[in-house]
Protein backbone atom coordinates (compact mmCIF):
# COMPACT_ATOMS: atom_id res chain seq x y z
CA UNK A 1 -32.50 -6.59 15.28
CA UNK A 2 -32.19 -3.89 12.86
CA UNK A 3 -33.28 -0.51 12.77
CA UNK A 4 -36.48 0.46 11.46
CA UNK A 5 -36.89 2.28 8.17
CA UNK A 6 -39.10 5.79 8.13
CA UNK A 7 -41.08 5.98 4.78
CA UNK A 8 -39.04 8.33 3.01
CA UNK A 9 -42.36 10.21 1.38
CA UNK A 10 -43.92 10.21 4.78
CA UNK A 11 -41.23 12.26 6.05
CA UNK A 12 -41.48 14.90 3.86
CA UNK A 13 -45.22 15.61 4.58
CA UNK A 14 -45.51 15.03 8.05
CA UNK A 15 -44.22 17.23 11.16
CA UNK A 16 -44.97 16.37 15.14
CA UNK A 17 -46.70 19.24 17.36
CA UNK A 18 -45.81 20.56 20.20
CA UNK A 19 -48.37 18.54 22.05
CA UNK A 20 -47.68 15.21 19.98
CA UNK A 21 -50.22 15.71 17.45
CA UNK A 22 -49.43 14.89 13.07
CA UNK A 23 -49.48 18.13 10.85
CA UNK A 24 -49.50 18.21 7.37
CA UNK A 25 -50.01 20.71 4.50
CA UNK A 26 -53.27 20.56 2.62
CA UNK A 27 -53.51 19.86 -1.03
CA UNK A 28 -54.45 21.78 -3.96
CA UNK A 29 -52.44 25.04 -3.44
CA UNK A 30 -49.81 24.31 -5.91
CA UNK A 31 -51.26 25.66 -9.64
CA UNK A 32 -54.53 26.59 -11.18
CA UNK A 33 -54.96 29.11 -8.55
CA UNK A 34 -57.28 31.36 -10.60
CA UNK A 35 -59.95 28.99 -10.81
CA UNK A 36 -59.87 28.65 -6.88
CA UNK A 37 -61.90 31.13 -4.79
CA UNK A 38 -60.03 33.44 -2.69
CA UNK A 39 -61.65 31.88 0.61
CA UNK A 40 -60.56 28.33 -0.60
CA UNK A 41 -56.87 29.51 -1.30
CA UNK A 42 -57.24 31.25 2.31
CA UNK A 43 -58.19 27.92 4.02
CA UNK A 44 -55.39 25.78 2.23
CA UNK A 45 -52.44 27.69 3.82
CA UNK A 46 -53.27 26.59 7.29
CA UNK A 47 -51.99 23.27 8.38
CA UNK A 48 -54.09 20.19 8.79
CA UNK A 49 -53.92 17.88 11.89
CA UNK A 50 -54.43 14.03 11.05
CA UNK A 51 -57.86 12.71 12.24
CA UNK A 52 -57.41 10.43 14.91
CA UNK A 53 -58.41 7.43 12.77
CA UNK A 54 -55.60 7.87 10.32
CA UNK A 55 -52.64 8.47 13.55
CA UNK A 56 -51.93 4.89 13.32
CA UNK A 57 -51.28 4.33 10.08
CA UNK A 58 -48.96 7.62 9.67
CA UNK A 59 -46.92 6.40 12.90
CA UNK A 60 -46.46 3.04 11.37
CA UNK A 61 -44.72 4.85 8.30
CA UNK A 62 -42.15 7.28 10.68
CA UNK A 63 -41.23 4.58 13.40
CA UNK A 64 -39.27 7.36 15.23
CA UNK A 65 -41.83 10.13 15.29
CA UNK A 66 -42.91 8.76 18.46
């Protein structure tokens, strides 16, 4: 059997944890900054961690995230 293929766009945008969890970088923080508020801007540098609900899916796309 072949090897499975990681979702090339996938693996750009999502990193493992230390403790096994998905991280990703939120949206929005790319241009038309000066319309944002300085509290929004703030919030979007942080990393996100994937809602449970949505693991499954994101594993599906990177086989070998594990």
């Amino acid at each position: 059997m072949p090897k499975m293929k990681s979702n090339s766009g996938a693996k750009k945008r999502f990193r493992k944890t230390g403790t096994g969890k998905i991280k990703f970088k939120k949206a929005y923080k790319n241009h038309i900054l000066t319309t944002k508020t300085t509290k929004k801007k703030r919030q979007m540098r942080n990393t996100g961690i994937i809602a449970a609900s949505d693991e499954r899916k994101i594993r599906r796309l990177l086989p070998y995230l594990a």
